[in-house]
Structure formats: structure tokens, C-alpha cells
Protein backbone atom coordinates (compact mmCIF):
# COMPACT_ATOMS: atom_id res chain seq x y z
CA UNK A 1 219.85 144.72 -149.21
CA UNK A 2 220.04 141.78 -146.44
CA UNK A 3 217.29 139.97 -145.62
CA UNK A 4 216.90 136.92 -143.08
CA UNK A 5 214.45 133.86 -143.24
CA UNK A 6 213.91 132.91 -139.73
CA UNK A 7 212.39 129.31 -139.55
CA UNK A 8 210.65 129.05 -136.23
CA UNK A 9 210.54 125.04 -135.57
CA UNK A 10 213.50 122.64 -134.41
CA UNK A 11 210.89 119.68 -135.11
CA UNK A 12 212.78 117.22 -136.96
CA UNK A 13 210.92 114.07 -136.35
CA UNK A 14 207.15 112.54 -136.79
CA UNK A 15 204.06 112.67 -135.98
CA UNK A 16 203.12 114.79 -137.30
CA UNK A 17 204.26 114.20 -141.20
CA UNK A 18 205.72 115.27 -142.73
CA UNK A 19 208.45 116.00 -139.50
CA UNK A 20 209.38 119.59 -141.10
CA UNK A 21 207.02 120.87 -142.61
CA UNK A 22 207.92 124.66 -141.77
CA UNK A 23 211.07 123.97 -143.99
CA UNK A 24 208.70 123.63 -146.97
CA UNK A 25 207.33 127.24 -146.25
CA UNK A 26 210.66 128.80 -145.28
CA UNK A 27 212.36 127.61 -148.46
CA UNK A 28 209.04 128.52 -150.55
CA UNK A 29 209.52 131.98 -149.25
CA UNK A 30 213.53 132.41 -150.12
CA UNK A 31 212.70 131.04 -153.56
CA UNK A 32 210.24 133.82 -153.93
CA UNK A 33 211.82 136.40 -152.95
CA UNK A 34 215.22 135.25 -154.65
CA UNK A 35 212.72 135.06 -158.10
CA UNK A 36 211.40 138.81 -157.42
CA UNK A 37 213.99 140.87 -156.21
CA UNK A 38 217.16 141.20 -157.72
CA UNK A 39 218.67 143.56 -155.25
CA UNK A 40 217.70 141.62 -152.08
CA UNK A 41 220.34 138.75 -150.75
CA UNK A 42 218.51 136.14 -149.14
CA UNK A 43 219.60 134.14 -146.15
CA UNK A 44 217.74 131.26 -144.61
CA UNK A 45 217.81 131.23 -140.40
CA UNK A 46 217.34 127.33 -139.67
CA UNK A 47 217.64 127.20 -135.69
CA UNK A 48 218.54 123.91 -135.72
CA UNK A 49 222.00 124.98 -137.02
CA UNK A 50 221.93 127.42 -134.10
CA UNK A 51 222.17 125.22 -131.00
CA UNK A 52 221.16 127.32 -127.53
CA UNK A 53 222.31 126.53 -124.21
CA UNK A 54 219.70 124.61 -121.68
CA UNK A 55 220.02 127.78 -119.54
CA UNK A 56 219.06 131.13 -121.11
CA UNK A 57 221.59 133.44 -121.73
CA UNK A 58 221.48 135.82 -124.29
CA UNK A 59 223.90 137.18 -126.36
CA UNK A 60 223.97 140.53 -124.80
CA UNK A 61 225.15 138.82 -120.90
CA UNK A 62 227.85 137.48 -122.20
CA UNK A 63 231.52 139.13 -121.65
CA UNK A 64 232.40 140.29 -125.57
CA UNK A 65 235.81 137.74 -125.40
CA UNK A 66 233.19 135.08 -124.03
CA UNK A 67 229.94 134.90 -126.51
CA UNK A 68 229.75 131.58 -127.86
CA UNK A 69 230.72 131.80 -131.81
CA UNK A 70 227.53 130.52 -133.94
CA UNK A 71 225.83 133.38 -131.65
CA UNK A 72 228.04 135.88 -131.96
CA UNK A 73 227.94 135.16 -135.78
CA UNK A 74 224.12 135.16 -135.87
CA UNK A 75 224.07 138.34 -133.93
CA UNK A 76 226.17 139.72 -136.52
CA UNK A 77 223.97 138.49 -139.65
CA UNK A 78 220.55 140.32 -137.80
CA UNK A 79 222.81 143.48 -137.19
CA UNK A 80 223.87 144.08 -140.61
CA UNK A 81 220.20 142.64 -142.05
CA UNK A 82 217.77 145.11 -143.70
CA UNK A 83 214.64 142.82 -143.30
CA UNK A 84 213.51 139.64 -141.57
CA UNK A 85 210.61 136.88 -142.37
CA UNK A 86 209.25 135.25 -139.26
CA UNK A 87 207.81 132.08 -140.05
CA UNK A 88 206.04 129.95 -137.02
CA UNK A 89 203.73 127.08 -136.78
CA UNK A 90 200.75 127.67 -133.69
CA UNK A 91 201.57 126.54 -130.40
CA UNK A 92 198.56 126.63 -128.32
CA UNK A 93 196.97 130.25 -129.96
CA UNK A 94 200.81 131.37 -129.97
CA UNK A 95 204.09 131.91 -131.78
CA UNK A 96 206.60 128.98 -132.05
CA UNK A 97 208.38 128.52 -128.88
CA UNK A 98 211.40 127.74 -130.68
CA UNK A 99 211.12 131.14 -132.33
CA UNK A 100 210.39 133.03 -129.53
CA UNK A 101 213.39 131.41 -127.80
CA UNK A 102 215.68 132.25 -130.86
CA UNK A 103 214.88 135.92 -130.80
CA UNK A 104 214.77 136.40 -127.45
CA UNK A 105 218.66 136.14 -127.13
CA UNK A 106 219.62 139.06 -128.58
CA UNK A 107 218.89 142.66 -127.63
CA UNK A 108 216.29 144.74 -130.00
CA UNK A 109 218.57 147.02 -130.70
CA UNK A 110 219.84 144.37 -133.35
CA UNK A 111 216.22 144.70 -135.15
CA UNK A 112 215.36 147.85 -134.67
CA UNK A 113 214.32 150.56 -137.19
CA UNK A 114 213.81 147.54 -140.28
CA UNK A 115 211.02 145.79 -141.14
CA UNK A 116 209.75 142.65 -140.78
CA UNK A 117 206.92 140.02 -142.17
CA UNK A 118 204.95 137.41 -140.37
CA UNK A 119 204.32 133.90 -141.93
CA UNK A 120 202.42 131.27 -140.32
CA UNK A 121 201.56 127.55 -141.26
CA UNK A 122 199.42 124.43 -140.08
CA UNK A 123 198.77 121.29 -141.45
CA UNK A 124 195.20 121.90 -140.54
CA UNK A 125 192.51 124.15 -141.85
CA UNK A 126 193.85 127.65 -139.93
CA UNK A 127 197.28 128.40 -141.27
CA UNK A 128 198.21 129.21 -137.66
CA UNK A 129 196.57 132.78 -138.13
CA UNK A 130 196.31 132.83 -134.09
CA UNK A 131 200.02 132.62 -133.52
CA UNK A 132 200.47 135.46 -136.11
CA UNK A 133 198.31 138.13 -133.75
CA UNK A 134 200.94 136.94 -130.78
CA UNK A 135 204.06 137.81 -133.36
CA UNK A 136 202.87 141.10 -133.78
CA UNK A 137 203.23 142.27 -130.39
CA UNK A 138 206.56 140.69 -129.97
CA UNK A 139 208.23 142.19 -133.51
CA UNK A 140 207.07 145.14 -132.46
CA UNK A 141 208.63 145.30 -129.27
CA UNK A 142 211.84 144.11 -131.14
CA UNK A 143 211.73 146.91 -133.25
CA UNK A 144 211.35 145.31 -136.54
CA UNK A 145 207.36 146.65 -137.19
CA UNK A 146 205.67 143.49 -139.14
CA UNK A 147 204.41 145.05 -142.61
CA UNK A 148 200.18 145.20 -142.28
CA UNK A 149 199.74 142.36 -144.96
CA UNK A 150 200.31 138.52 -143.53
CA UNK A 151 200.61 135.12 -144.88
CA UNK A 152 198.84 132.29 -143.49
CA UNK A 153 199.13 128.82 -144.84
CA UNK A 154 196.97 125.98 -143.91
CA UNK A 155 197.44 122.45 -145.03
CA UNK A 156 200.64 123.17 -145.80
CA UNK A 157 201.98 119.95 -147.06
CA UNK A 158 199.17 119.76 -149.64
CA UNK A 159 200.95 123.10 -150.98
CA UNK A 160 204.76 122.74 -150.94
CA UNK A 161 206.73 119.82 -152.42
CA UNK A 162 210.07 119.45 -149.66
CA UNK A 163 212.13 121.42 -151.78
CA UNK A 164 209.85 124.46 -151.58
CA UNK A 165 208.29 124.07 -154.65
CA UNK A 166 204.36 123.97 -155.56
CA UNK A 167 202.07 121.21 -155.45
CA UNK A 168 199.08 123.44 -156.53
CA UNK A 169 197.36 126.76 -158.03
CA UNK A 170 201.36 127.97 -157.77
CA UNK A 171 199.94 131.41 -159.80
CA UNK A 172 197.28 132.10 -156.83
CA UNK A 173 199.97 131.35 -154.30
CA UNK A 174 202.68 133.38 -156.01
CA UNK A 175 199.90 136.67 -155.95
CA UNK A 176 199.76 135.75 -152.51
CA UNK A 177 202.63 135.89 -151.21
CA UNK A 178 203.57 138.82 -153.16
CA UNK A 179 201.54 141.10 -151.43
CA UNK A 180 203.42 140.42 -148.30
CA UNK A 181 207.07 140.14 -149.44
CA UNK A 182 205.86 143.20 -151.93
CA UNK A 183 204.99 145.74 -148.92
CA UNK A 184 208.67 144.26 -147.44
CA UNK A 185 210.53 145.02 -150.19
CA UNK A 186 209.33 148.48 -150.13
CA UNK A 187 209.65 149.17 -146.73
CA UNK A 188 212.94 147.34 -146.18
CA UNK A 189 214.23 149.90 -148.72
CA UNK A 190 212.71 153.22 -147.44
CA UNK A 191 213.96 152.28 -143.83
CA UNK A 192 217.33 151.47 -145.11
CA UNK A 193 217.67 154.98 -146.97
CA UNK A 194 216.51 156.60 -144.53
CA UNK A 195 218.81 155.14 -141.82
CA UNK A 196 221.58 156.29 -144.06
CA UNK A 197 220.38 160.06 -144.27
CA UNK A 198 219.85 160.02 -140.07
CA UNK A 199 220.85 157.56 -137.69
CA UNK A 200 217.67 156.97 -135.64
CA UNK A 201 220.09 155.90 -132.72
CA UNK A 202 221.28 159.85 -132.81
CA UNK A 203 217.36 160.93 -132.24
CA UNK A 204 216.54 157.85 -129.77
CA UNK A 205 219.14 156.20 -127.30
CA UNK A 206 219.41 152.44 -127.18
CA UNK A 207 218.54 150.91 -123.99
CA UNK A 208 221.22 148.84 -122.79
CA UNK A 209 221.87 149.50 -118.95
CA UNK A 210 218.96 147.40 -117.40
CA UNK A 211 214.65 148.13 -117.71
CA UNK A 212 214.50 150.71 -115.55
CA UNK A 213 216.03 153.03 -118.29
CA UNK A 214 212.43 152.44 -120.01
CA UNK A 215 210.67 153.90 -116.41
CA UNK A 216 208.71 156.87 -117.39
CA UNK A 217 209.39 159.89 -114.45
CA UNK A 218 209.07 159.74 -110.85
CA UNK A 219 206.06 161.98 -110.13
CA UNK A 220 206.62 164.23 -106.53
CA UNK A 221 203.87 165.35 -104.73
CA UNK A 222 204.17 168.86 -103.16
């Protein structure tokens, strides 16, 4: 199985220190799940390797001969994925808006029908637990349905050395984040057999024409 790391921060300078400190999580998290599962391949999403266009335009608006290649290519990696992280610092009660910005260029039906798992950092005491209720709503409308169990980091330089490796109680924090990346696993599996034996795409159309394909009926009055 495929499974993507999505860092959601393009800060790369200080203050704060350290300047990236959601690297330390994201690489904490492919190291654990590298460790644990033997059957998952692990990729690590850095947007900074990803650079957008000042003017949104997703991936879907472009003419197919005209998509820019490190998008087209990305596009490709979340299509063929069978699981995604989401990691985000808190931006004002809400999800990173580099994240946000990342995902929103390509079309849910790239996500849709896997599962995904929210992680969220600070370097203060809440572990950016706020931004995390925000990410549900948008995965879900995605299509990749967060697993119920979170992780939420707080002080998260007092946790992870820069290579992603513990400064402290690493047993605690390994239980920890195996109950997340545990109920991912599973799930990532079950969807993936299951899309084999039915393609959900057979049972519900995507919508690709424009929103008003998502318009319930137009009610008549007699």
C-alpha cells in the first residue's frame, strides 16, 4: 500500500524556533510508520518542494497538455495513494493555510474512498487540537474520512530531535501514535480491498462538470 505524509507548513525561517518545526513531526511520523508496517510505502509531501502559482489554479482547470509538471506529478502520487497523514500547525483556531492551499488544487475525486489521519502540533501547551476539528470537515469533504483517533502534539520541539527522532518518554509517544497510524493501517487496507472487489465510482458518479451537479432536485409546485 501507498501512503502520503502531507506536511502542512512552508515556514522555513525564525521566530519562532526552531523555523520548521512541523518537519520534526512529519518525519517522526514516516519513521513510525516505516518501523510498523512492512507492507506500507511511505512518502513524505513537503510543499515547499511543490511551488504553487500566486494565482489559484488547480490542477483540474488546466488543459491536460498544459498542467504544470511537479503538479501533474503530485496529482499522480495522491491518485494512486491508499492513505494520507495531514499534519498542520494552528492558524488562528484553524488548519494550516499552506495545507489547505495544497489540497485545495486538486479535485476530491483524487482522495476519495481512502482514509486519512489528522496530526497537529504547537510549540505551546495545545498541540493545535483546534485546527484538527477544522481538518475534519475539510477531509471529509475530500473524501478521504479522517480515522476517529487524532494526534496532537504540544511543545513539540521539547519532543522531536530535527531528524525526527525522540527527545523524551519515546515508549509513551510510540503507544501514542500507534493508536492513530494503527486504526490507518487497518482502514487503509479494508478500503483498498474493497475498492478492488467494486469500484465505488460504478455505484457513485464523480462530479466533475461544475457544483451544480451536487444541486439536490428542483421542487414544482402544482
Amino acid at each position: 500500500m501507498r501512503l502520503l505524509v502531507f506536511l502542512g507548513s512552508v515556514r522555513d525561517s525564525t521566530p519562532p524556533s526552531p523555523a520548521r518545526l512541523g518537519e520534526r513531526v512529519a518525519l517522526a511520523c514516516v519513521n513510525y510508520l516505516e518501523e510498523h508496517f512492512s507492507d506500507l510505502s511511505v512518502e513524505l509531501i513537503d510543499p515547499l518542494n511543490y511551488p504553487l502559482d500566486t494565482i489559484f489554479k488547480p490542477h483540474f482547470s488546466y488543459h491536460q497538455n498544459k498542467v504544470p509538471e511537479q503538479l501533474d506529478a503530485l496529482a499522480t502520487k495522491i491518485a494512486q495513494a491508499d492513505a494520507y497523514v495531514m499534519i498542520s500547525p494552528e492558524y488562528n483556531h484553524s488548519m494550516s493555510p499552506a495545507l489547505a492551499n495544497l489540497l485545495n488544487h486538486f479535485g476530491a475525486s483524487l482522495f476519495s474512498y481512502k482514509p486519512s489521519a489528522i496530526v497537529t502540533y504547537s510549540a505551546g501547551q495545545w498541540g493545535g487540537a483546534r485546527a484538527a476539528v477544522n481538518m475534519r470537515t475539510f477531509l471529509a469533504e475530500l473524501g478521504c474520512l479522517p480515522v476517529s483517533a487524532m494526534i496532537h502534539i504540544p511543545k513539540a520541539q521539547t519532543v522531536f530531535q530535527q531528524n525526527g527522532d525522540y527527545l523524551q518518554d519515546k515508549e509513551h509517544w510510540q503507544d501514542y501514535l500507534g493508536r492513530t497510524f494503527n486504526q490507518l493501517w487497518w482502514w487503509a487496507a479494508a478500503t483498498k480491498q474493497q475498492r478492488e472487489v467494486l469500484d465505488p465510482r460504478t455505484l457513485v458518479k464523480d462530479l466533475k462538470r461544475d457544483p451544480s451537479q451536487r444541486n439536490a432536485p428542483n421542487s414544482h409546485s402544482s
